[in-house]
C-alpha atoms as a PDB file:
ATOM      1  CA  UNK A   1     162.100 117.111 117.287  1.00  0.00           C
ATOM      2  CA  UNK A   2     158.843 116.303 115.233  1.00  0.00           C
ATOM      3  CA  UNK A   3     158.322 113.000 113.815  1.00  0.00           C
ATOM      4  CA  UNK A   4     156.530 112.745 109.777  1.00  0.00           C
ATOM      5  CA  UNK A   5     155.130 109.615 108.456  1.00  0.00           C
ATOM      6  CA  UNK A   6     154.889 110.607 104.972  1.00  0.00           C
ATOM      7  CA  UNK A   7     154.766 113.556 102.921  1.00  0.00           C
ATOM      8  CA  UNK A   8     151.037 114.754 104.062  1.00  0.00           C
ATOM      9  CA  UNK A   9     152.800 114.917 107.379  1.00  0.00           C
ATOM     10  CA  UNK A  10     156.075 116.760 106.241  1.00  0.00           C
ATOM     11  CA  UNK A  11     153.677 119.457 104.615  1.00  0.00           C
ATOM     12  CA  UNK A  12     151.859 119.717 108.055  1.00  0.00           C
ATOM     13  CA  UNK A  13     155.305 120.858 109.545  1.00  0.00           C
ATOM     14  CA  UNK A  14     156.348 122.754 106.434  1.00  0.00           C
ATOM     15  CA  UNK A  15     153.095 124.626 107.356  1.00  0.00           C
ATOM     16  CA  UNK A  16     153.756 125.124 111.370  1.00  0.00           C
ATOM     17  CA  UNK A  17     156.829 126.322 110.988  1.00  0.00           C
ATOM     18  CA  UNK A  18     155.094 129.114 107.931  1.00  0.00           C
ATOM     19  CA  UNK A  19     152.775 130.208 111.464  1.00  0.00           C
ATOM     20  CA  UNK A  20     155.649 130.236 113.836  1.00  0.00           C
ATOM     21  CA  UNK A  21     158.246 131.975 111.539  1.00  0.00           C
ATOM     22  CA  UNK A  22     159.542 135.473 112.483  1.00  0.00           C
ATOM     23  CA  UNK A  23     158.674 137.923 108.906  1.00  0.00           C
ATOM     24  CA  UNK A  24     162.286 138.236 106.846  1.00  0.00           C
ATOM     25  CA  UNK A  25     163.716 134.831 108.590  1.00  0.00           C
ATOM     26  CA  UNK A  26     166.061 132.621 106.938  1.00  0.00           C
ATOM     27  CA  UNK A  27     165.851 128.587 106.842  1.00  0.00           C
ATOM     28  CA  UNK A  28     168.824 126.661 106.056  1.00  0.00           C
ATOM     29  CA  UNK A  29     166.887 123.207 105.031  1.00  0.00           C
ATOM     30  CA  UNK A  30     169.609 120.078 105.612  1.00  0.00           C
ATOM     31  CA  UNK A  31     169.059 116.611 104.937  1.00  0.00           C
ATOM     32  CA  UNK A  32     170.327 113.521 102.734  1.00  0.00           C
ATOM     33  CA  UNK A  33     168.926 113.585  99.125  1.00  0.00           C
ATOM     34  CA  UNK A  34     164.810 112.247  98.913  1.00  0.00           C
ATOM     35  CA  UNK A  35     164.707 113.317 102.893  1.00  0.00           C
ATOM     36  CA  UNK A  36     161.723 115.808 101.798  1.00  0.00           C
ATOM     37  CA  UNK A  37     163.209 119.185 101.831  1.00  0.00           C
ATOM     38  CA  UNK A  38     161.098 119.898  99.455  1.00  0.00           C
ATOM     39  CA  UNK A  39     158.395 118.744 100.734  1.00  0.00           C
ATOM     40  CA  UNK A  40     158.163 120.771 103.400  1.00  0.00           C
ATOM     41  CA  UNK A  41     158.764 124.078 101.918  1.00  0.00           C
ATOM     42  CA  UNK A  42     155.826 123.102  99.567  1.00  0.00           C
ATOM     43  CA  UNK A  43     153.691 122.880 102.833  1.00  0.00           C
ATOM     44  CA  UNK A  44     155.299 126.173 104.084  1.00  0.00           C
ATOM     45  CA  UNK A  45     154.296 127.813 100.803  1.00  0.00           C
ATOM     46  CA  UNK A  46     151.007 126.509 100.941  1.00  0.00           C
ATOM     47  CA  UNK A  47     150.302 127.488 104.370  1.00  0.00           C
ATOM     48  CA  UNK A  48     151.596 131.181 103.682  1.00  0.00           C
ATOM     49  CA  UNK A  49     148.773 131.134 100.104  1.00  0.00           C
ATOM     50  CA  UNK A  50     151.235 130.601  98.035  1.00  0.00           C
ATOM     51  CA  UNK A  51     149.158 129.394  94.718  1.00  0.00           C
ATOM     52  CA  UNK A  52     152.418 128.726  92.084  1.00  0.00           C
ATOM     53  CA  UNK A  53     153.589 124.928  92.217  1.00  0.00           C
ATOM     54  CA  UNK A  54     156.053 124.786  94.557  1.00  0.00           C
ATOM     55  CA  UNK A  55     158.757 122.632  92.644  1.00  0.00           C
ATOM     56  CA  UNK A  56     162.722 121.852  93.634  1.00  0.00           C
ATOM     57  CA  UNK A  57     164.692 124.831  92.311  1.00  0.00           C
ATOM     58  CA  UNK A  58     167.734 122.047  91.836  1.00  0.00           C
ATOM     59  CA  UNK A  59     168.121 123.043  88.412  1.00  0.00           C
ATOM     60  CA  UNK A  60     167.286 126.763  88.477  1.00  0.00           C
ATOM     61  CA  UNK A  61     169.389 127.232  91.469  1.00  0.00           C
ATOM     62  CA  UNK A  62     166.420 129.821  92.555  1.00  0.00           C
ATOM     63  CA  UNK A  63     162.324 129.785  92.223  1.00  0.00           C
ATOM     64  CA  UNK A  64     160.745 132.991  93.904  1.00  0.00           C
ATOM     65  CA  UNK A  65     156.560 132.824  94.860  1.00  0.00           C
ATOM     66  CA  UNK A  66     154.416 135.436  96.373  1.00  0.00           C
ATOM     67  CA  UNK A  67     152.332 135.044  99.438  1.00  0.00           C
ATOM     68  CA  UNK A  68     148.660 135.600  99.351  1.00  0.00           C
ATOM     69  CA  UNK A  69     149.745 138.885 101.349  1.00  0.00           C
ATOM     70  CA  UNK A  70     152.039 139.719  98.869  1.00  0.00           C
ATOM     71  CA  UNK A  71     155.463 138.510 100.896  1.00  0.00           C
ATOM     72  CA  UNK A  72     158.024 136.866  98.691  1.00  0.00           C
ATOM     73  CA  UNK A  73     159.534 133.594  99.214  1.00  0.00           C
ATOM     74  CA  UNK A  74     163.214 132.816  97.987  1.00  0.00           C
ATOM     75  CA  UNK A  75     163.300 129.405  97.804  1.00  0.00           C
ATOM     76  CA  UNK A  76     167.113 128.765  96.698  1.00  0.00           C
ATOM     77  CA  UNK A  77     169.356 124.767  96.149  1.00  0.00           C
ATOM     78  CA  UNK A  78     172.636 125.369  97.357  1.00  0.00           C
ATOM     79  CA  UNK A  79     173.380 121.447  96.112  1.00  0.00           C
ATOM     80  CA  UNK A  80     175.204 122.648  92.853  1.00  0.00           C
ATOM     81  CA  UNK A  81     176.351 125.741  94.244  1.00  0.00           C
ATOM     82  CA  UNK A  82     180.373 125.026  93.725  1.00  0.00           C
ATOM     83  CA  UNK A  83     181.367 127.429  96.336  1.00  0.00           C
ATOM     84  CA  UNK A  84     180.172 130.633  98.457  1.00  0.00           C
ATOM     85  CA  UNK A  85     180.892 132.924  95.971  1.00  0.00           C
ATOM     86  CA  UNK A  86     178.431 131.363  93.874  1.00  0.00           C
ATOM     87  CA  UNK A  87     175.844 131.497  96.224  1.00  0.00           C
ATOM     88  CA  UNK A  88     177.172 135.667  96.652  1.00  0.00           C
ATOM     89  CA  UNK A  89     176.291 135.702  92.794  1.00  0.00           C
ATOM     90  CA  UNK A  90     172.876 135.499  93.207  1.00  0.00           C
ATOM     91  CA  UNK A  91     172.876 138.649  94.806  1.00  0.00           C
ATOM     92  CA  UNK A  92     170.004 137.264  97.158  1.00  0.00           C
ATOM     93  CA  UNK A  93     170.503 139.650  99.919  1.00  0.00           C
ATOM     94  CA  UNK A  94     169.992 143.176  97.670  1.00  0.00           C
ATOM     95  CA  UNK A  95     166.687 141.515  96.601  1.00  0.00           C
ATOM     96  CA  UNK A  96     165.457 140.906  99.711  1.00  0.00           C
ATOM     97  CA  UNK A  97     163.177 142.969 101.811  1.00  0.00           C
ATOM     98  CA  UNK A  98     162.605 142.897 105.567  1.00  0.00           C
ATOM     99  CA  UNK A  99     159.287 140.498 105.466  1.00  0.00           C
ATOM    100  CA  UNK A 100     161.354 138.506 102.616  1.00  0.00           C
ATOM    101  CA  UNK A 101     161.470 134.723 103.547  1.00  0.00           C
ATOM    102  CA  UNK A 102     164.784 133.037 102.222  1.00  0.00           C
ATOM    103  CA  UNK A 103     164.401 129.226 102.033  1.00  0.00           C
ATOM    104  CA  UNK A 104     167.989 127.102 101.101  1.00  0.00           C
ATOM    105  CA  UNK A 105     168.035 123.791 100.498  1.00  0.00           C
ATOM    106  CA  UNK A 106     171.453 122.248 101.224  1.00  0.00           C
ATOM    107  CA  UNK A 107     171.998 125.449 103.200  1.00  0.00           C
ATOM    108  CA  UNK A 108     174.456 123.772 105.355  1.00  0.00           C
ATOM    109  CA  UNK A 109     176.624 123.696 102.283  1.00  0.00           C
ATOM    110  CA  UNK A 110     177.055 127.759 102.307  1.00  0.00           C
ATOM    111  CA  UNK A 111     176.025 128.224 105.635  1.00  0.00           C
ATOM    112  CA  UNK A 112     179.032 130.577 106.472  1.00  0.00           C
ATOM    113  CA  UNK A 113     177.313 132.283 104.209  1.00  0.00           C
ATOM    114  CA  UNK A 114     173.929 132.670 105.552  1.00  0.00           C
ATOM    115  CA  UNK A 115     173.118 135.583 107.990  1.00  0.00           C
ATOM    116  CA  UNK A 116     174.186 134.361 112.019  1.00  0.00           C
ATOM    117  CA  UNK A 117     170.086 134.354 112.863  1.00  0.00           C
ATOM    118  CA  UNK A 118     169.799 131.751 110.264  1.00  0.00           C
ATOM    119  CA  UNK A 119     167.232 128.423 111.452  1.00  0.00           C
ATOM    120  CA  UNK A 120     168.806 125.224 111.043  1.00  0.00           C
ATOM    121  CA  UNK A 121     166.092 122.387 109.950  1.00  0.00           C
ATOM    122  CA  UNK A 122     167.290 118.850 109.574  1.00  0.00           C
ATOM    123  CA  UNK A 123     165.430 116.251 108.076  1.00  0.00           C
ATOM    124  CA  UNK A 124     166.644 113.094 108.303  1.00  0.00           C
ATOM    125  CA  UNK A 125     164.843 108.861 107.248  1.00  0.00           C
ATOM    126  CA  UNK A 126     164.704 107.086 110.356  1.00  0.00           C
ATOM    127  CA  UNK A 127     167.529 104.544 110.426  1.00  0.00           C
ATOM    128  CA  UNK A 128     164.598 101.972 111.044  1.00  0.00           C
ATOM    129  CA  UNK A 129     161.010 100.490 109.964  1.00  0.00           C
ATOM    130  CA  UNK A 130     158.981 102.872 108.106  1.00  0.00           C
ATOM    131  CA  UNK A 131     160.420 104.519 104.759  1.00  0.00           C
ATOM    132  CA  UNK A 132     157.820 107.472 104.848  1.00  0.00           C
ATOM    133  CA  UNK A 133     159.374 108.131 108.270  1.00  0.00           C
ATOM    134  CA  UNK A 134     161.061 111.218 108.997  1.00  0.00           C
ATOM    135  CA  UNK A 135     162.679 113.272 112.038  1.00  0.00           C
ATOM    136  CA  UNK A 136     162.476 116.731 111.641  1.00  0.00           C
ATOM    137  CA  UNK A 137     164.470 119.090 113.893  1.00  0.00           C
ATOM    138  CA  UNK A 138     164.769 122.503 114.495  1.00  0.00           C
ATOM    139  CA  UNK A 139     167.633 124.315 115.606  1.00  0.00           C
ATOM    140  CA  UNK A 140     167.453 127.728 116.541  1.00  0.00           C
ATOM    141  CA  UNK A 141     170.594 130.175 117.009  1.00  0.00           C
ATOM    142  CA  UNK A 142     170.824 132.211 120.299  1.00  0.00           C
ATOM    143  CA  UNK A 143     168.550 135.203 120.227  1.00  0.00           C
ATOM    144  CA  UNK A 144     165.995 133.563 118.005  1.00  0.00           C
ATOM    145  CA  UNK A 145     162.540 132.457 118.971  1.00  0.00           C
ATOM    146  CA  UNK A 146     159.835 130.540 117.170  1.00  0.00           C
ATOM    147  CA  UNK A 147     156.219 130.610 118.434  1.00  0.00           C
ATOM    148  CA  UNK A 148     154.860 126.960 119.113  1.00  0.00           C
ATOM    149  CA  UNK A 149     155.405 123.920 115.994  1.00  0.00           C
ATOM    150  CA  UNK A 150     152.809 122.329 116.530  1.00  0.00           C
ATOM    151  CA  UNK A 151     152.278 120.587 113.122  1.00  0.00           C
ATOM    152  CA  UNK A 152     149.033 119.401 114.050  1.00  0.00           C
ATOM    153  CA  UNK A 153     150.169 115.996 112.467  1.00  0.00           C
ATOM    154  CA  UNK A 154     153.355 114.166 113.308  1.00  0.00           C
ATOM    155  CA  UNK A 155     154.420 113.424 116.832  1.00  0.00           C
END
């Protein structure tokens, strides 16, 4: 579990967890509304040299960047998504190479869906004090390993 205290910070782990990602992984990003999902896959993209703005795909279901090393970045909100077949219809999967990074907001809302190796990452307020403050944790399924998160930032 990391601790953020504001959105510099949540970038900071948005950009460890860029370093410490195997190539091709998939993130399921959970969290109540405003918890900065966003946020940190804006500092993921930034770490990885990602130069397009990095905006909530809420309304485009779907934004897609390019590394600086030429690795794409599906960055997908599965909040409107009515129901697995509609996340199916994007076709995601036959557009998606082995170094391909699939990022899904409200992931946990398809996650039968997702592929088994899927990382979980939950971002939640703290119930108390500080409104900037966030926990951030990372689950991992069996057989998955993530070099260190150290976000450099945070606790």
């Amino acid at each position: 579990m990391v601790r953020t205290h504001g959105e510099r910070e949540t970038r900071l782990v948005g950009a460890a967890l860029a370093r410490a990602l195997p190539p091709g992984a998939t993130v399921s990003l959970e969290g109540p509304l405003g918890a900065g999902k966003t946020v940190l896959v804006r500092g993921l993209c930034e770490a990885l040299g990602v130069t397009d703005p990095v905006t909530s795909p809420t309304y485009t279901l779907e934004n897609e960047y390019e590394t600086a090393t030429g690795r794409r970045v599906i960055h997908v909100d599965c909040f409107r998504l009515g129901s697995v077949a509609e996340l199916e219809d994007l076709a995601l999967e036959d557009r998606r190479d082995a170094d391909t990074l699939l990022l899904a907001e409200w992931g946990d809302r398809v996650i039968v869906a997702l592929p088994p190796e899927t990382i979980r990452v939950t971002i939640e307020p703290e119930p108390e004090g500080d409104s900037e403050a966030r926990r951030i944790v990372v689950a991992l399924p069996p057989g998955v390993e993530l070099a260190d998160l150290d976000p450099g930032g945070g606790e």
